[in-house]
C-alpha atoms as a PDB file:
ATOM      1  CA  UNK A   1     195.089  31.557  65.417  1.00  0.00           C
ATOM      2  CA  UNK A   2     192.207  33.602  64.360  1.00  0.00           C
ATOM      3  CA  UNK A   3     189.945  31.988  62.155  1.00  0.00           C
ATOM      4  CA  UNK A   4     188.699  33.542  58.859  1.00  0.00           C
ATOM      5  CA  UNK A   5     186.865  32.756  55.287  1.00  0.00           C
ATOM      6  CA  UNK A   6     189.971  32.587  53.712  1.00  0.00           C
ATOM      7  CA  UNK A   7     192.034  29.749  56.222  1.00  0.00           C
ATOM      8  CA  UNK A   8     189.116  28.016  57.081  1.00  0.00           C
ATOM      9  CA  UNK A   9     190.002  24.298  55.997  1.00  0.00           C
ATOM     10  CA  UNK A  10     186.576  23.538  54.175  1.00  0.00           C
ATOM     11  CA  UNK A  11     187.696  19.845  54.212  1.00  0.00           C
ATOM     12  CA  UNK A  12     186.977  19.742  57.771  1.00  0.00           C
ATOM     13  CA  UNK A  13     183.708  20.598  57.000  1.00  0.00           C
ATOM     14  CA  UNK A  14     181.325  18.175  55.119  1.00  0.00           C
ATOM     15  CA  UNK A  15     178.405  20.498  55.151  1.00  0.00           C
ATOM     16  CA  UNK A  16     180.795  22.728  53.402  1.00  0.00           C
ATOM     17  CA  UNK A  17     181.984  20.409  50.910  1.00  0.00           C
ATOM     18  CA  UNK A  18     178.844  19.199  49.554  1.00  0.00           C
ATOM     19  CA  UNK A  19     177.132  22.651  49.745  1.00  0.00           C
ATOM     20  CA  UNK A  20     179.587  23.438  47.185  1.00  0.00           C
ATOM     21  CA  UNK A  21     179.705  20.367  45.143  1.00  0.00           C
ATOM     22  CA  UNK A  22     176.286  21.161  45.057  1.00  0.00           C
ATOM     23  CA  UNK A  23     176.588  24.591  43.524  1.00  0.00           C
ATOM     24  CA  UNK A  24     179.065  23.200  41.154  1.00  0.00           C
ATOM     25  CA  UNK A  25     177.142  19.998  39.791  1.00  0.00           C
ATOM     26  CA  UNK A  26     174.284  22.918  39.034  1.00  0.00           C
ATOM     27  CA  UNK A  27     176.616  25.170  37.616  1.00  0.00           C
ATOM     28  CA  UNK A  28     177.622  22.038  35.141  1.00  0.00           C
ATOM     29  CA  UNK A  29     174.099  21.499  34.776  1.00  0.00           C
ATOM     30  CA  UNK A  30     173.419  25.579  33.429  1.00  0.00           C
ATOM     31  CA  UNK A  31     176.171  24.713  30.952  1.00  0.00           C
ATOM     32  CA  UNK A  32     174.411  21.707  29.752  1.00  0.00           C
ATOM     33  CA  UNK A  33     171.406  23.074  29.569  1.00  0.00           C
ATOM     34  CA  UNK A  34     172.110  26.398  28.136  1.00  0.00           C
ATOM     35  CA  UNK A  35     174.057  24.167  25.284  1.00  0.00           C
ATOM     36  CA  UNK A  36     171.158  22.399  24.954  1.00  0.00           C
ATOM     37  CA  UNK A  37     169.548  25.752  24.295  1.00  0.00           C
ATOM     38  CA  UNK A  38     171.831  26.037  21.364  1.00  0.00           C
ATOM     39  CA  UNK A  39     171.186  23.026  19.800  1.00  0.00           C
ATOM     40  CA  UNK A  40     167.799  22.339  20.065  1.00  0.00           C
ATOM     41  CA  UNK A  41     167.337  25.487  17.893  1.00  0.00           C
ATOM     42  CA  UNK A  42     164.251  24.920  15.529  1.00  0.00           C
ATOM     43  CA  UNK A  43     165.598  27.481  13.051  1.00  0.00           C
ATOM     44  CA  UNK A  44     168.490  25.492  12.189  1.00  0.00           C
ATOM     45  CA  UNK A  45     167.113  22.848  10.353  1.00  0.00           C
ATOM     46  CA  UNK A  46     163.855  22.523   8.000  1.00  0.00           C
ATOM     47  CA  UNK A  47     161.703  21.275  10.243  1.00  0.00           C
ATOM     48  CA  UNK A  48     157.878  20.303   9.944  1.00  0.00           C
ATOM     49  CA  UNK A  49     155.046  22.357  11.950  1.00  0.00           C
ATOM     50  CA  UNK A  50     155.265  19.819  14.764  1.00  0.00           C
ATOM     51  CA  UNK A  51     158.816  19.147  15.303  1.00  0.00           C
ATOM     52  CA  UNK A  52     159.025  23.730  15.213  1.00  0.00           C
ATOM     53  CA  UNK A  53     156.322  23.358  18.033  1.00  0.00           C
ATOM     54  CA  UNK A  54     157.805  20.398  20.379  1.00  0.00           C
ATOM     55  CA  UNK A  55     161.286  22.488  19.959  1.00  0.00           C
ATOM     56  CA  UNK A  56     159.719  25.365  21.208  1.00  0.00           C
ATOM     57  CA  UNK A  57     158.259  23.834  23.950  1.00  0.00           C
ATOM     58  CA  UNK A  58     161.707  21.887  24.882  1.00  0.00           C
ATOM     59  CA  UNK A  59     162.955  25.618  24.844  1.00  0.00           C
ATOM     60  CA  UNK A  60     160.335  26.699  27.167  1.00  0.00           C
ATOM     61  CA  UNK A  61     160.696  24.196  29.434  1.00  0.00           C
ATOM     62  CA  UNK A  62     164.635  24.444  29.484  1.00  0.00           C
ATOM     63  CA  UNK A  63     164.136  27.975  30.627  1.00  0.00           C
ATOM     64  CA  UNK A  64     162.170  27.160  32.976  1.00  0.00           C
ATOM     65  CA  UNK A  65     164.385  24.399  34.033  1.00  0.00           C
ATOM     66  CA  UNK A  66     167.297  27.064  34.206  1.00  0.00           C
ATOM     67  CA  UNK A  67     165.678  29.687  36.141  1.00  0.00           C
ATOM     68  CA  UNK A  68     165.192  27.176  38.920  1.00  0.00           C
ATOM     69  CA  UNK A  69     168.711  26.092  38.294  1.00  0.00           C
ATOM     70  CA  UNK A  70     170.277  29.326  38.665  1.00  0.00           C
ATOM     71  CA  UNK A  71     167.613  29.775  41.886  1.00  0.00           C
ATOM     72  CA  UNK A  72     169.151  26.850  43.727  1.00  0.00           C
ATOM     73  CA  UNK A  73     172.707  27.978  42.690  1.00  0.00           C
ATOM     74  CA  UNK A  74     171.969  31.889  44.730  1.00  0.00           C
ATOM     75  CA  UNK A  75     170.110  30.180  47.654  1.00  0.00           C
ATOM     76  CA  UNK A  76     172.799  27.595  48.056  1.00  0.00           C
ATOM     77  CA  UNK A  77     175.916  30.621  47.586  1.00  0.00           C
ATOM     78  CA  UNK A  78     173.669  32.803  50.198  1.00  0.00           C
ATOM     79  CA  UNK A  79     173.352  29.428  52.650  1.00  0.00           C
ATOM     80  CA  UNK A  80     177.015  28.885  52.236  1.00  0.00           C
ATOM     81  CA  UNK A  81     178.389  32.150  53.098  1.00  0.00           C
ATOM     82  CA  UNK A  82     176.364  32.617  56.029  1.00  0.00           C
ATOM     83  CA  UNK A  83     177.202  29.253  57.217  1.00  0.00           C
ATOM     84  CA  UNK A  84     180.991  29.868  56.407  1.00  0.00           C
ATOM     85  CA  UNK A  85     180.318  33.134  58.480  1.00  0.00           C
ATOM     86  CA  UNK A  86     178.946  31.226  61.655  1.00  0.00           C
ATOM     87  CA  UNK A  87     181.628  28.476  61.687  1.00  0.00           C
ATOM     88  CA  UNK A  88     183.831  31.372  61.438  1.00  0.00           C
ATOM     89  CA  UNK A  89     182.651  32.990  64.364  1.00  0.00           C
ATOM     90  CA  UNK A  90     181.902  29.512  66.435  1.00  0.00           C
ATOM     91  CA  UNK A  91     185.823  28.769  66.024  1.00  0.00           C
ATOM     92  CA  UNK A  92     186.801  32.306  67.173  1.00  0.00           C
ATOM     93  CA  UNK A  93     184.681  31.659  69.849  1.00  0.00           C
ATOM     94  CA  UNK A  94     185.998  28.441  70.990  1.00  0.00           C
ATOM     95  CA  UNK A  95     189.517  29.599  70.713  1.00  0.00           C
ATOM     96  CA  UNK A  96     188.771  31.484  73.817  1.00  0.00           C
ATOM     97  CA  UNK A  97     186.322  29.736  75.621  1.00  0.00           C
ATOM     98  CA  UNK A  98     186.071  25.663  74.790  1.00  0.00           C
ATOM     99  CA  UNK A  99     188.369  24.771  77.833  1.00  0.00           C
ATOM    100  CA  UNK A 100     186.393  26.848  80.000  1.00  0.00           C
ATOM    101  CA  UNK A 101     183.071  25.195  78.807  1.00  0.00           C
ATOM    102  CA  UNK A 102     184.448  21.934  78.919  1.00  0.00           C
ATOM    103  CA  UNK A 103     185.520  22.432  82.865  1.00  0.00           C
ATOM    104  CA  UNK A 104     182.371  23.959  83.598  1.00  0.00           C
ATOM    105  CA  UNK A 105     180.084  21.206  82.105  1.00  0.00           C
ATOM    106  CA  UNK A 106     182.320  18.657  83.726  1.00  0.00           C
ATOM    107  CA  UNK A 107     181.239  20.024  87.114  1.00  0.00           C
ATOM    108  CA  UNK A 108     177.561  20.509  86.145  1.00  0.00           C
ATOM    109  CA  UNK A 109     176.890  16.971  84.393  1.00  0.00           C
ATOM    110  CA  UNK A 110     175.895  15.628  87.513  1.00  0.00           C
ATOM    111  CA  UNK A 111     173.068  17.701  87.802  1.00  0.00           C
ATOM    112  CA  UNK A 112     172.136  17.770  84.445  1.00  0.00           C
ATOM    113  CA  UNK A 113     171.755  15.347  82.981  1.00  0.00           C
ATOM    114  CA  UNK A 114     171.439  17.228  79.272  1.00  0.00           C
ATOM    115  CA  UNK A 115     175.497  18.204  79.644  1.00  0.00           C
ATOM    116  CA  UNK A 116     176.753  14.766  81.161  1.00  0.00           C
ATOM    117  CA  UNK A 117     175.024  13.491  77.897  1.00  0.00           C
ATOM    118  CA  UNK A 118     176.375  15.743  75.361  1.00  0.00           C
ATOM    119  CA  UNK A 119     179.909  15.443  77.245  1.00  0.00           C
ATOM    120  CA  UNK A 120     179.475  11.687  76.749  1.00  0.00           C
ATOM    121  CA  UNK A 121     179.823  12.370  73.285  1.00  0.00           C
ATOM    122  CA  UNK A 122     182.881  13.855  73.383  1.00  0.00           C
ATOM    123  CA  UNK A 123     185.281  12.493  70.478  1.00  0.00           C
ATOM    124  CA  UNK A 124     188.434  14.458  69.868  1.00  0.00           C
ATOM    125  CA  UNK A 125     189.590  12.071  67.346  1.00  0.00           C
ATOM    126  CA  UNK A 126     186.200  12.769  65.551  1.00  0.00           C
ATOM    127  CA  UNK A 127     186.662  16.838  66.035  1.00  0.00           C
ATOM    128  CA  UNK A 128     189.804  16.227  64.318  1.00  0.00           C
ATOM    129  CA  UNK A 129     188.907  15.176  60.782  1.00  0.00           C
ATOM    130  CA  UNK A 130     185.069  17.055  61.588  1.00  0.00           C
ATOM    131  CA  UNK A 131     185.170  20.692  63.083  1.00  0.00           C
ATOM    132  CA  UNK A 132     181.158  20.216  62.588  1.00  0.00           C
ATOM    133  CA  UNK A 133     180.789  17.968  65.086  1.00  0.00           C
ATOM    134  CA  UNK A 134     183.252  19.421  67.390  1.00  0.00           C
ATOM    135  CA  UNK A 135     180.969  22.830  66.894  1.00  0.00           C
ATOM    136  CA  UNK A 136     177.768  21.198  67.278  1.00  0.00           C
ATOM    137  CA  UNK A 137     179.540  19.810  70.369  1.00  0.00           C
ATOM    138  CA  UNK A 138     180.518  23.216  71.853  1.00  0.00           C
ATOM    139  CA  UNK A 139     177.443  24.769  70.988  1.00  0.00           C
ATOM    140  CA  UNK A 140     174.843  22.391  73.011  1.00  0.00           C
ATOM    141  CA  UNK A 141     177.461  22.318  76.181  1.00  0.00           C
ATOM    142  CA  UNK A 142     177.458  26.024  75.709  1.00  0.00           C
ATOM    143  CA  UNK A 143     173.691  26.356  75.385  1.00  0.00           C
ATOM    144  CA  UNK A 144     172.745  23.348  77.806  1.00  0.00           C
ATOM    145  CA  UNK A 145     174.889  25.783  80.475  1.00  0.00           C
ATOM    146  CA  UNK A 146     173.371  28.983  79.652  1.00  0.00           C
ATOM    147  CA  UNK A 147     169.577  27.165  79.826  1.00  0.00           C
ATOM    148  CA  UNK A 148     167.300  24.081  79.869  1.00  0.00           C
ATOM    149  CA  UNK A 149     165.068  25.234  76.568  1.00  0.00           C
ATOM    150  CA  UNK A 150     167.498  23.083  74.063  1.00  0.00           C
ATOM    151  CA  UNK A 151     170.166  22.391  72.179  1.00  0.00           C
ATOM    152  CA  UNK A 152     171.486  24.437  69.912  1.00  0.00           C
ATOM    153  CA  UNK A 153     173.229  23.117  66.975  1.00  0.00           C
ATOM    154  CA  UNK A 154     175.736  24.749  63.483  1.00  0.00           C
ATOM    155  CA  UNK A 155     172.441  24.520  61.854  1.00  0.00           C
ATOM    156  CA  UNK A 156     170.313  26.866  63.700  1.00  0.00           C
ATOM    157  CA  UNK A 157     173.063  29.524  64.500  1.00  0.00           C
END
């Protein structure tokens, strides 16, 4: 089955999930703050001097509040679809290529002892519920084959 953005069960994946409950509690949070925007208004009540001023400066500092807001919100979206994009690739990868990896690091652990590590790890039950770790997994056998210099991990890809 080819993997794409639009089958990709984001339940498998809990850097997906709480990338985007993320985006969503500061989505809530533009709401609240742009209502408090609204109500914090100094022109609609008779207010004295100072209470105009400290009303202005809650405004001020709301807008400043929501610009970073909305910041985080685009960085996080941006993060999010490029790491959607990798997992998407990763997975398209593997579909070819993760038995193949798997042999081949079986018959190279003994000499490194980087693979017979990682292999050690090996949890399918785990990659079941996580396609993270079962990434990550695939990723450092495939890297720890191709060199010595590290493992590469979902994170850096």
């Amino acid at each position: 089955m080819k993997h794409t953005k639009e089958n990709l069960p984001v339940e498998k994946f809990p850097h997906i999930t709480f990338t985007q409950n993320t985006i969503n509690t500061n989505k809530k949070l533009v709401e609240l703050l742009n209502k408090r925007k609204e109500i914090s208004s100094p022109e609609k009540e008779n207010l004295n001097d100072f209470d105009v001023n400290e009303r202005h400066i809650l405004l001020i500092k709301t807008d400043i509040e929501l610009a970073k807001v909305h910041t985080s919100i685009i960085k996080n979206e941006m993060h999010l679809q490029e790491f959607i994009d990798g997992c998407v690739r990763v997975l398209n990868e593997m579909e070819n290529n993760y038995d193949a990896i798997i042999a081949k690091s079986e018959r190279k652990k003994k000499q490194d002892e980087k693979i017979a590590e990682i292999l050690e790890s090996r949890n399918e039950e785990l990659f079941q519920e996580n396609w993270e770790q079962k990434i990550n997994f695939y990723l450092g056998l495939r890297e720890g084959l191709k060199n010595d210099s590290g493992v590469k991990t979902m994170s850096k890809v």
